[in-house]
Each structure stands twice: as structure tokens, then as C-alpha cells.
Protein backbone atom coordinates (compact mmCIF):
# COMPACT_ATOMS: atom_id res chain seq x y z
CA UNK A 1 111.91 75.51 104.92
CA UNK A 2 108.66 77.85 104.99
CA UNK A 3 105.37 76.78 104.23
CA UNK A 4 104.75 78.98 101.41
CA UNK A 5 107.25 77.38 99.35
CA UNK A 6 106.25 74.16 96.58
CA UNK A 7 105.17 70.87 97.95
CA UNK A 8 105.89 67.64 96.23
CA UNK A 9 103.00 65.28 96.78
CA UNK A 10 103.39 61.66 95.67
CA UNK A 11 100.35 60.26 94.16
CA UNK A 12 101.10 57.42 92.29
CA UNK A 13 101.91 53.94 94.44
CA UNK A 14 104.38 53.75 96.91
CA UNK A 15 107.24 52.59 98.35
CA UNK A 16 106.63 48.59 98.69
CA UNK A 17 107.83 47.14 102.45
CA UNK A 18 110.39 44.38 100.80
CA UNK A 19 111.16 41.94 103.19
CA UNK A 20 114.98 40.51 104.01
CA UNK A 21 115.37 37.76 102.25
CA UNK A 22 117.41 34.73 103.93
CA UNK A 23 120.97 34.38 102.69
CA UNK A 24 121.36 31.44 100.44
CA UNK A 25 125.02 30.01 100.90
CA UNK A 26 126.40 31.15 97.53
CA UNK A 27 125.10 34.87 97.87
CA UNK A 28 126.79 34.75 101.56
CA UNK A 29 129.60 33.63 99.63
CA UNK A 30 129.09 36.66 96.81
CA UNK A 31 128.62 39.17 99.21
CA UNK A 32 131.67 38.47 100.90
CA UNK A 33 134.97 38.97 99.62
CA UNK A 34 136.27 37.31 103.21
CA UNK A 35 137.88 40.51 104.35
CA UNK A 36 134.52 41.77 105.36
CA UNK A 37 134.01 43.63 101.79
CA UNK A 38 131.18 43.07 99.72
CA UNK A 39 131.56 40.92 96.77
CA UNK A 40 130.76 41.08 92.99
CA UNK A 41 127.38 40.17 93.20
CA UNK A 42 126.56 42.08 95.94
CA UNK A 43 128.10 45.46 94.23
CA UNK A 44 125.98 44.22 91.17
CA UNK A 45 122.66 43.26 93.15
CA UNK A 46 123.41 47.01 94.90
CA UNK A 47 123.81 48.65 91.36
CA UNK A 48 121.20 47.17 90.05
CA UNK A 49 118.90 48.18 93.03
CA UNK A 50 119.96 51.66 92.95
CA UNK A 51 118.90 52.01 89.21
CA UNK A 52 116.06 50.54 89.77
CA UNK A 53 115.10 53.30 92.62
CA UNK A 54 116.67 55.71 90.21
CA UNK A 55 114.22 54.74 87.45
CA UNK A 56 111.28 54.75 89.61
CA UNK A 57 112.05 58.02 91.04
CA UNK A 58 112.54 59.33 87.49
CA UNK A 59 109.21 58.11 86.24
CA UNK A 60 107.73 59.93 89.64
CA UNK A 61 109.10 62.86 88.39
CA UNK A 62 107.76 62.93 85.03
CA UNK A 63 103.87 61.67 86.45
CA UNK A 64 104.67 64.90 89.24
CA UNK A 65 105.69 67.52 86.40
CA UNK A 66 102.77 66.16 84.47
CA UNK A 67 99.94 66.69 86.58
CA UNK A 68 101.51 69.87 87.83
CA UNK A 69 101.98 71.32 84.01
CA UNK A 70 98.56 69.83 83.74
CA UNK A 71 97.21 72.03 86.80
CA UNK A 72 99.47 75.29 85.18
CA UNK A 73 98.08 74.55 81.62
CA UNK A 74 94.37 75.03 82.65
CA UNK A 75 94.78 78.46 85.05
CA UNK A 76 96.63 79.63 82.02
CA UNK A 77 93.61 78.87 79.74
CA UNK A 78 90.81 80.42 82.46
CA UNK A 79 93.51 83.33 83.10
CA UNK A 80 93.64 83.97 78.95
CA UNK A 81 89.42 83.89 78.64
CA UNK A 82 89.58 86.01 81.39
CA UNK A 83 92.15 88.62 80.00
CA UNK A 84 89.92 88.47 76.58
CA UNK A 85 86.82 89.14 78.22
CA UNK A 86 87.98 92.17 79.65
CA UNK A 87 89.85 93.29 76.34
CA UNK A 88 86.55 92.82 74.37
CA UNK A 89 85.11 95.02 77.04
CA UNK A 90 87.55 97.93 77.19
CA UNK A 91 87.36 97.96 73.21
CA UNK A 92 83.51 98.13 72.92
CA UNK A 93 83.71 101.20 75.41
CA UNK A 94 86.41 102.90 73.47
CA UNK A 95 84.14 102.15 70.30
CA UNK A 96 81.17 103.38 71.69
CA UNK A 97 82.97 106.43 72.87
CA UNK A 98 84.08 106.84 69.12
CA UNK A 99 80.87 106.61 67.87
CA UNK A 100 79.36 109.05 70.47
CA UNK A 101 81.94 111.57 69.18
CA UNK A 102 81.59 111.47 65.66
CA UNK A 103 77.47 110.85 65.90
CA UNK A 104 77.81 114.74 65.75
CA UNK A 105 77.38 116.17 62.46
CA UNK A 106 79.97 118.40 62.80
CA UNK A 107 81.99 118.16 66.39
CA UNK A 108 83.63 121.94 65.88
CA UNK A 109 80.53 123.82 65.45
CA UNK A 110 78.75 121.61 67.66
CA UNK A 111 81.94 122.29 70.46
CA UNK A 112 81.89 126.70 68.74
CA UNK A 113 77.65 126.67 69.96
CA UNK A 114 78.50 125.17 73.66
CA UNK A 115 81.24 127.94 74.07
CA UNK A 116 78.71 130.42 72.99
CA UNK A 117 75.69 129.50 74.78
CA UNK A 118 77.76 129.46 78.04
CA UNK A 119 79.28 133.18 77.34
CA UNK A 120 75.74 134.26 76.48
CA UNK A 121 74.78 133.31 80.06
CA UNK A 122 77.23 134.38 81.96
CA UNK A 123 76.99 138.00 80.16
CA UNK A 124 73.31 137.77 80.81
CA UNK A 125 73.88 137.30 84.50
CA UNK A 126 76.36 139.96 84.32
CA UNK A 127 73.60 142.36 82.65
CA UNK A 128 75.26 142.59 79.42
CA UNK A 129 73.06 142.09 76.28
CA UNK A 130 73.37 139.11 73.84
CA UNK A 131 73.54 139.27 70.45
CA UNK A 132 69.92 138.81 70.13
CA UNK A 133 68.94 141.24 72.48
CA UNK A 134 71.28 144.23 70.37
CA UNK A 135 69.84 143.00 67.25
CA UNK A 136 65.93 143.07 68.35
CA UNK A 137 66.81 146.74 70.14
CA UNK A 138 68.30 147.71 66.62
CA UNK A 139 64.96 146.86 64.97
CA UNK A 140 62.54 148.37 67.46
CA UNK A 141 64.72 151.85 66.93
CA UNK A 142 64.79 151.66 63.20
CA UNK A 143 60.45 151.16 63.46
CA UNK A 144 60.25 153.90 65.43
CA UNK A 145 62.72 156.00 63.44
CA UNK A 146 60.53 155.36 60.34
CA UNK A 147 57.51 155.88 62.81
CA UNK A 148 59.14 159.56 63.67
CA UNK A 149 60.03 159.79 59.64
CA UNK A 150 56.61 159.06 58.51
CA UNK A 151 54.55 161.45 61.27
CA UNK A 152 57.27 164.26 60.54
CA UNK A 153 55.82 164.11 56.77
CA UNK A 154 52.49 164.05 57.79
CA UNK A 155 53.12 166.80 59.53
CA UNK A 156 55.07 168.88 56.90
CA UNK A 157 51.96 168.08 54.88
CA UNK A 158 49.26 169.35 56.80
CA UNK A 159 51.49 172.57 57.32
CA UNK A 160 51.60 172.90 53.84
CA UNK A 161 47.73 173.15 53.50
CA UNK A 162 46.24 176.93 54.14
């Protein structure tokens, strides 16, 4: 048998050392039948022994199964308040997660301006122009068109004067 298997330890009492009576002359007689077989009373005194043992060793078993269901009972209980600690715990980090996401006003447009600010920098480092950089290059040429407008009038005017 290996050691890893279950152990049966007996904690309650134990066995009591009975000592051998002396015959009396009628249980010689009873536990004789005179052809060297045991008689009624020693079958019955037997019998009655045996369910005696039996009914100790029954009431062993329950105290054992007890104390062990006892033992299983409370690691069950610390193994269930352990399992719900760690449930509470992987819930409050999915809810904080959840709550991260939709602190955002609007997660798309929020998501639409990361995309754009990274494509912005990698043209910049490319040496394309943003956006920004066409639109403030469209209004420096229309103020100097209306620069070139307004000095080609003036000029048209003092022309016109002899």
C-alpha cells in the first residue's frame, strides 16, 4: 500500500485487554458438545461477541467519517471565500475597465482623432504637409494675391494721372 493513499486514525478509546475468564463447570459443559464442538452457549456467547465488535466498529466508523466530513466541510468553506474573493476581484477590474471605456464622450471620434494624429506624424516625418500646414499656405497666397491685386490698382491709378 503507498503512503500517499488515506489513513484511518482511531481516536476515540480503544481496544480494552479483557482477561480469560476461568471456566465455570456449566459453561465447560455449554461450550462443549462432547465431540470437541462448541456448544449452544458458546455459539451464542461468540455471536453475541461478534456483534458487539461489529457495533463498536460501526460506531468508529461513523465518529471517523464525522470528523473527517468535519475536516472536508471547513477547506470547502475557506476554498469557497477564497474563490469569491478572487471573483469580486476579476469583476471590479472588468468594471473599471468598462467605465474607463465609456468615460469617453464619444469612443469613435475619440478612437477617428488617435488614427489621425498618428498619420499626421508619420507624413510629417515623411515631409508631407498636414492639413494645417495646406490650409495656412492657402491663406498666406490668397494675402498676397490680394496684396499683388491691390498694388496692381494702385498702379493702374497713378498711370492714369498725366
Amino acid at each position: 500500500m503507498s503512503d500517499n493513499g488515506p489513513t484511518i486514525t482511531v481516536t476515540r478509546g480503544s481496544r480494552p485487554e479483557q482477561a480469560d475468564p476461568k471456566p465455570s463447570a456449566s459453561s465447560a459443559r455449554s461450550r462443549s458438545s462432547g465431540w470437541g464442538l462448541p456448544g449452544p452457549g458458546a455459539v451464542v456467547s461468540s455471536l453475541v461477541r461478534g456483534a458487539r465488535a461489529a457495533w463498536w466498529a460501526g460506531l468508529g466508523v461513523v465518529g471517523a467519517v464525522q470528523d473527517a466530513g468535519t475536516q472536508v466541510f471547513d477547506a470547502l468553506v475557506e476554498e469557497g471565500r477564497s474563490w469569491e474573493r478572487a471573483e469580486r476581484e476579476r469583476r471590479a477590474q472588468t468594471a473599471r475597465r468598462v467605465r474607463q471605456a465609456t468615460d469617453e464622450t464619444d469612443p469613435i471620434r475619440a478612437a477617428e482623432e488617435r488614427v489621425q494624429t498618428d498619420v499626421n506624424d508619420i507624413l510629417r516625418r515623411v515631409g508631407v504637409p498636414s492639413r494645417d500646414d495646406l490650409e495656412e499656405l492657402r491663406e498666406r497666397v490668397d494675402a498676397l494675391g490680394a496684396r499683388i491685386e491691390a498694388l496692381a490698382r494702385s498702379i493702374e491709378e497713378a498711370d492714369s494721372y498725366p
